[in-house]
Protein backbone atom coordinates (compact mmCIF):
# COMPACT_ATOMS: atom_id res chain seq x y z
CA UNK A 1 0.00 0.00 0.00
CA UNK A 2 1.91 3.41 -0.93
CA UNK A 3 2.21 5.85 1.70
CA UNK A 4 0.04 8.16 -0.07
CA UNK A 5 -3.42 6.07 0.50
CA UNK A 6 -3.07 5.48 3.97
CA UNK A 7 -3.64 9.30 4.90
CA UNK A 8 -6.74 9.04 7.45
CA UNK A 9 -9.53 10.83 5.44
CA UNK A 10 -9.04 7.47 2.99
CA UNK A 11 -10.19 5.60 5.29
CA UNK A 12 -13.14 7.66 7.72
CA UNK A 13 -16.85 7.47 6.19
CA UNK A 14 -19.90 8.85 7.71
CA UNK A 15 -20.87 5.71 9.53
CA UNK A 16 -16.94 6.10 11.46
CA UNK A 17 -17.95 9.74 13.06
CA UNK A 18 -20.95 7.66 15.02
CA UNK A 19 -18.78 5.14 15.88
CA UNK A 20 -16.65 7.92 17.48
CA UNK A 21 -19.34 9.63 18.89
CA UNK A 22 -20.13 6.05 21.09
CA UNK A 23 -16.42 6.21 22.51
CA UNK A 24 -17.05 10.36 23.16
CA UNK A 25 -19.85 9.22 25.20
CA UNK A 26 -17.93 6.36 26.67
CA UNK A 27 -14.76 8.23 27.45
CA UNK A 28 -16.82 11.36 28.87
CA UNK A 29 -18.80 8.79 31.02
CA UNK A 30 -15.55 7.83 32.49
CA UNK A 31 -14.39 11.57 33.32
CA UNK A 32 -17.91 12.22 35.32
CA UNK A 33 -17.53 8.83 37.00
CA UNK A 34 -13.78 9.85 38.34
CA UNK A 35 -15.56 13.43 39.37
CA UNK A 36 -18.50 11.54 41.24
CA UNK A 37 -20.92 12.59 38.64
CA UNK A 38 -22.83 9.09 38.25
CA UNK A 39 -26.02 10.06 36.91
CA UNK A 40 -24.22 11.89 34.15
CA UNK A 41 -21.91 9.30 33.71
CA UNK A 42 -25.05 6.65 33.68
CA UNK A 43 -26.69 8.80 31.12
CA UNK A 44 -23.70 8.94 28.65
CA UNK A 45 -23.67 4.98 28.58
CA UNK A 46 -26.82 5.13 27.99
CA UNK A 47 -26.52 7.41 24.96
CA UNK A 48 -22.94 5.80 23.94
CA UNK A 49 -25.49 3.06 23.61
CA UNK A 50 -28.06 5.10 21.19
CA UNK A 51 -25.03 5.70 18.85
CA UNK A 52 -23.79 2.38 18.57
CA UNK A 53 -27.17 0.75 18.06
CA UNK A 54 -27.07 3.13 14.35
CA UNK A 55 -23.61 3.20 12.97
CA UNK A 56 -24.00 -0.07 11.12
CA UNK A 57 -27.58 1.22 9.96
CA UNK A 58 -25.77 4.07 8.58
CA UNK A 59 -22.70 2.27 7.33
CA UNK A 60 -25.37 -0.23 5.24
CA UNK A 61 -27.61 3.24 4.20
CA UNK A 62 -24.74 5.11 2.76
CA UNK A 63 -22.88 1.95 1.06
CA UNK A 64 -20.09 1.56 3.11
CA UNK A 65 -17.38 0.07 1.30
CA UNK A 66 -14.60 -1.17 3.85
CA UNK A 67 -13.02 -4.16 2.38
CA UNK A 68 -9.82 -3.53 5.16
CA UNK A 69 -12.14 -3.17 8.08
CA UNK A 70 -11.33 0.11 8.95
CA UNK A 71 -15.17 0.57 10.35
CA UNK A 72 -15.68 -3.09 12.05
CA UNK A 73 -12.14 -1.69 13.75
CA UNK A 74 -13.33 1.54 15.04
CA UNK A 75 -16.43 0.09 15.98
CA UNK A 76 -14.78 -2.62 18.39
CA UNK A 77 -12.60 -0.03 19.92
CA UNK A 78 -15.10 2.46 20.45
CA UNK A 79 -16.97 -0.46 21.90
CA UNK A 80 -13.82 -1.23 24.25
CA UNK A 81 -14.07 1.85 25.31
CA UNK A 82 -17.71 2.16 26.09
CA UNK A 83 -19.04 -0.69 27.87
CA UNK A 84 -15.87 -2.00 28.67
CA UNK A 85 -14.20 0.56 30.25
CA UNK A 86 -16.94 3.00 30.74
CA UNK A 87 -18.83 0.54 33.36
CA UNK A 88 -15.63 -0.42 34.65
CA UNK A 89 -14.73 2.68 36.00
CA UNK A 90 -18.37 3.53 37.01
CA UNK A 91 -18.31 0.68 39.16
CA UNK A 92 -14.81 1.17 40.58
CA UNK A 93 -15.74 4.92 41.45
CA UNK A 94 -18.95 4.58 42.43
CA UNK A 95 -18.59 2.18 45.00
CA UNK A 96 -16.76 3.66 48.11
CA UNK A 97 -14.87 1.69 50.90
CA UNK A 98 -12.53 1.87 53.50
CA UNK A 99 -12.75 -2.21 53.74
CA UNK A 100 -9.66 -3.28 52.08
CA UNK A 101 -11.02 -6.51 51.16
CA UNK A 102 -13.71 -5.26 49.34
CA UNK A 103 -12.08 -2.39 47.74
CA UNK A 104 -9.75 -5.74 46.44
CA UNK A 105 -12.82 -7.38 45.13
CA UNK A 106 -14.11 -3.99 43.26
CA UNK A 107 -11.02 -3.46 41.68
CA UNK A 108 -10.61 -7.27 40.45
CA UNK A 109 -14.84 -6.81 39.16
CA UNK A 110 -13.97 -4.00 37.54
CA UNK A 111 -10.92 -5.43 35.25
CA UNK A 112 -13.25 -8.86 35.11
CA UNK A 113 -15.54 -6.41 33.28
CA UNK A 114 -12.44 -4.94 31.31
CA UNK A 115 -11.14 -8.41 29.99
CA UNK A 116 -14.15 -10.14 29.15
CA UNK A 117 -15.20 -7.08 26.96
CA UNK A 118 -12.06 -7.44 25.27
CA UNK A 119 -12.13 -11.19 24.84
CA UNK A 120 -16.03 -11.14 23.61
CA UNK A 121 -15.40 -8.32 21.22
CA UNK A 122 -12.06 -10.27 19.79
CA UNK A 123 -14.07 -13.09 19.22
CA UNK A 124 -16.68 -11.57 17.90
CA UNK A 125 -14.75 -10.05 15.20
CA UNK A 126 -13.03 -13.57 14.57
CA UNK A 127 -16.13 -15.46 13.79
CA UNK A 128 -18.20 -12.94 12.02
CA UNK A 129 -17.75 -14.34 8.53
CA UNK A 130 -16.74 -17.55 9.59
CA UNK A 131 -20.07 -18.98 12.21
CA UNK A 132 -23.37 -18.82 10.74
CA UNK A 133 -25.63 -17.78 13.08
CA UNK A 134 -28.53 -15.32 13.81
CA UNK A 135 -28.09 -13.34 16.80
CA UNK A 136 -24.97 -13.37 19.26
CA UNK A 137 -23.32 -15.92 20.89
CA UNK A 138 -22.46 -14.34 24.50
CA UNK A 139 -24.40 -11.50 25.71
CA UNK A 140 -24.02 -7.99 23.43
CA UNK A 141 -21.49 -6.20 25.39
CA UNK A 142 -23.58 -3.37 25.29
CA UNK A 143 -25.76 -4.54 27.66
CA UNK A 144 -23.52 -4.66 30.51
CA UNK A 145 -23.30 -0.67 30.36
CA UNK A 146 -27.16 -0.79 29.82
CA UNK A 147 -27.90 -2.84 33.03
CA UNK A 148 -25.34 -0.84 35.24
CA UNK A 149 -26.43 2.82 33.83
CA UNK A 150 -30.72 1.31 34.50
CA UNK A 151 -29.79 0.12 37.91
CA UNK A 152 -28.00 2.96 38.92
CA UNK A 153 -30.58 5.67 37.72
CA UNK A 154 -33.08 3.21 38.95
CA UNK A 155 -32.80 4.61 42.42
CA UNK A 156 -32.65 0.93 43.96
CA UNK A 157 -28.59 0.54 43.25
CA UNK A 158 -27.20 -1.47 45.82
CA UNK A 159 -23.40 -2.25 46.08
CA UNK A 160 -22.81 -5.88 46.63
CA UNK A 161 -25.72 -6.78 43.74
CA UNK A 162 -24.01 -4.49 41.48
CA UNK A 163 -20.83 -6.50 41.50
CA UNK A 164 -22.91 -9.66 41.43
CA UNK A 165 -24.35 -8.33 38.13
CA UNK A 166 -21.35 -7.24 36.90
CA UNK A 167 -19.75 -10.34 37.70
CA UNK A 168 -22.51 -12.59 36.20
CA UNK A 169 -23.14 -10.40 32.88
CA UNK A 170 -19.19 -9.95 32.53
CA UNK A 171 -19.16 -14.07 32.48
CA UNK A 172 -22.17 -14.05 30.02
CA UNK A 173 -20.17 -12.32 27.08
CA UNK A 174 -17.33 -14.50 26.81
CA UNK A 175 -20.46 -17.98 27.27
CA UNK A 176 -21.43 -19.69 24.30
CA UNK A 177 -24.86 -18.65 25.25
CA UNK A 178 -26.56 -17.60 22.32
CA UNK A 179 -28.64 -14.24 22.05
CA UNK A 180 -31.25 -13.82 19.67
CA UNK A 181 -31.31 -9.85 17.68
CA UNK A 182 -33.33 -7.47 18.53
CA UNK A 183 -36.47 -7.89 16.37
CA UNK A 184 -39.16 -7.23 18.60
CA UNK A 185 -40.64 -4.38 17.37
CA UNK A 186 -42.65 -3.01 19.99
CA UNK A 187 -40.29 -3.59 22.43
CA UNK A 188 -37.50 -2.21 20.73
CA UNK A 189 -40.25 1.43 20.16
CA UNK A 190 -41.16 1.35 24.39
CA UNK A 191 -37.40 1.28 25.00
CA UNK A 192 -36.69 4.10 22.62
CA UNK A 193 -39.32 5.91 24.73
CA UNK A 194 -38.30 4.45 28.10
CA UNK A 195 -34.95 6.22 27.09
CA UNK A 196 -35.91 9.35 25.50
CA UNK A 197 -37.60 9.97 29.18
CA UNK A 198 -34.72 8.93 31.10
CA UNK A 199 -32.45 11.52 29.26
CA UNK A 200 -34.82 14.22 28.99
CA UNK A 201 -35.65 15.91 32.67
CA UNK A 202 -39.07 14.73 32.17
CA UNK A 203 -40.16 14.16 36.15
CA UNK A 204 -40.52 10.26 36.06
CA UNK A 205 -39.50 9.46 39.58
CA UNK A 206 -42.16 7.50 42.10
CA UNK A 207 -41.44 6.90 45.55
CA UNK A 208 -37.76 8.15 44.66
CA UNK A 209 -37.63 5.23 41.97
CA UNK A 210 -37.16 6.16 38.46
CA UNK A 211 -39.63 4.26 36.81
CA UNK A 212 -38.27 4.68 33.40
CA UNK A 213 -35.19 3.53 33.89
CA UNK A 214 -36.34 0.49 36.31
CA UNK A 215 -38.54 -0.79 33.67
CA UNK A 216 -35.98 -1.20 31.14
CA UNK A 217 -33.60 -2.77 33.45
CA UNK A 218 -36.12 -5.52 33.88
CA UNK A 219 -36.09 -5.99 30.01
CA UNK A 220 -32.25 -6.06 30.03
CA UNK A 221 -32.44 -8.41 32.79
CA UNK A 222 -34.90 -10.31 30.99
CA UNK A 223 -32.86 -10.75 27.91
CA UNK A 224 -30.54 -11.73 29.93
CA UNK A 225 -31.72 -14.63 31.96
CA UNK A 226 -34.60 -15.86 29.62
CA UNK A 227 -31.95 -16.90 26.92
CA UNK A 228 -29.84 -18.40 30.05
CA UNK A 229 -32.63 -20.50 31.03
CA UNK A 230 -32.64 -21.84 27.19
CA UNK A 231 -29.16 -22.86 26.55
């Protein structure tokens, strides 16, 4: 390849600048997390989320042609960066301790969440043209930001079951579990709503529980366990 073709602008297409807007969101999740600002940081998941969910949409609208894999690339990394290290650091920072065991046991939960990220988005990108199969095998990795950033807005977040959920979801991604796609139409339109009114200050709170947010945590958590229960 000569050195003139590999200039960066070669390579970026409209579908890349979403992709880079989900690690924005990811890596300004991280700063609020580190300055205590969790429902800001939960919300930017949330919406790192929103933008991943459409940069293939827009890569297949606007004929993408990426025969290197410049965009699957960017995509992963963004991803990495995301809901892997995104809810890693929201976990670390938002639990506080003066227990050195358990500030052990946060810190090991957190890289758990770090590595199996890594490993499920690696293999991912290994067996996409090579396994033929509809849906994913080992929970989205999405979905771990999606279930932290619910729980925590949800009002009900409790320490010791969000490293339990970490733990368990973390384990999920790198299972040979397999997850169907999202096809579910209806569902897929009440989330979009669920989430337009957790971003929005819309006043959705009851008895200090979001009700919003807690509602799609039990879909996630649905998702989740149902497909468990089938393997």
């Amino acid at each position: 390849m000569e050195i003139e073709k590999i200039n960066i602008q070669n390579f970026l297409a409209i579908s890349d600048f979403v992709s880079l807007l989900n690690m924005s969101s990811g890596f300004l999740s991280i700063i609020c997390s580190i300055n205590q600002n969790f429902e800001l940081a939960a919300i930017l998941m949330i919406i790192a989320i929103m933008f991943d969910s459409i940069d293939g949409w827009v890569a297949r609208k606007t004929n993408r042609q990426d025969s290197l894999g410049f965009g699957k690339n960017i995509d992963s990394l963004s991803d990495a960066i995301s809901f892997g290290a995104a809810p890693a650091v929201f976990i670390y920072t938002s639990i506080n301790t003066t227990s050195t065991l358990l500030q052990s046991i946060v810190i090991l939960v957190s890289l758990l969440i770090v590595v199996c990220g890594v490993l499920r988005l690696t293999r991912y990108n290994v067996i996409a043209d090579h396994v033929n199969i509809s849906g994913f095998i080992g929970f989205p990795i999405p979905g771990i930001s999606l279930i932290i950033a619910t729980y925590y807005l949800s009002g009900l977040y409790n320490t010791y079951i969000a490293l339990l959920l970490s733990i368990i979801v973390s384990l999920l991604m790198i299972s040979n579990v397999k997850y169907p796609k999202f096809s579910n139409i209806p569902i897929i339109a009440i989330s979009c709503i669920l989430i337009i009114l957790i971003i929005l200050p819309i006043p959705t709170v009851l008895f200090n529980i979001n009700i919003p947010a807690l509602i799609l945590l039990i879909f996630c958590l649905y998702y989740l366990l149902s497909n468990l229960i089938k393997k």
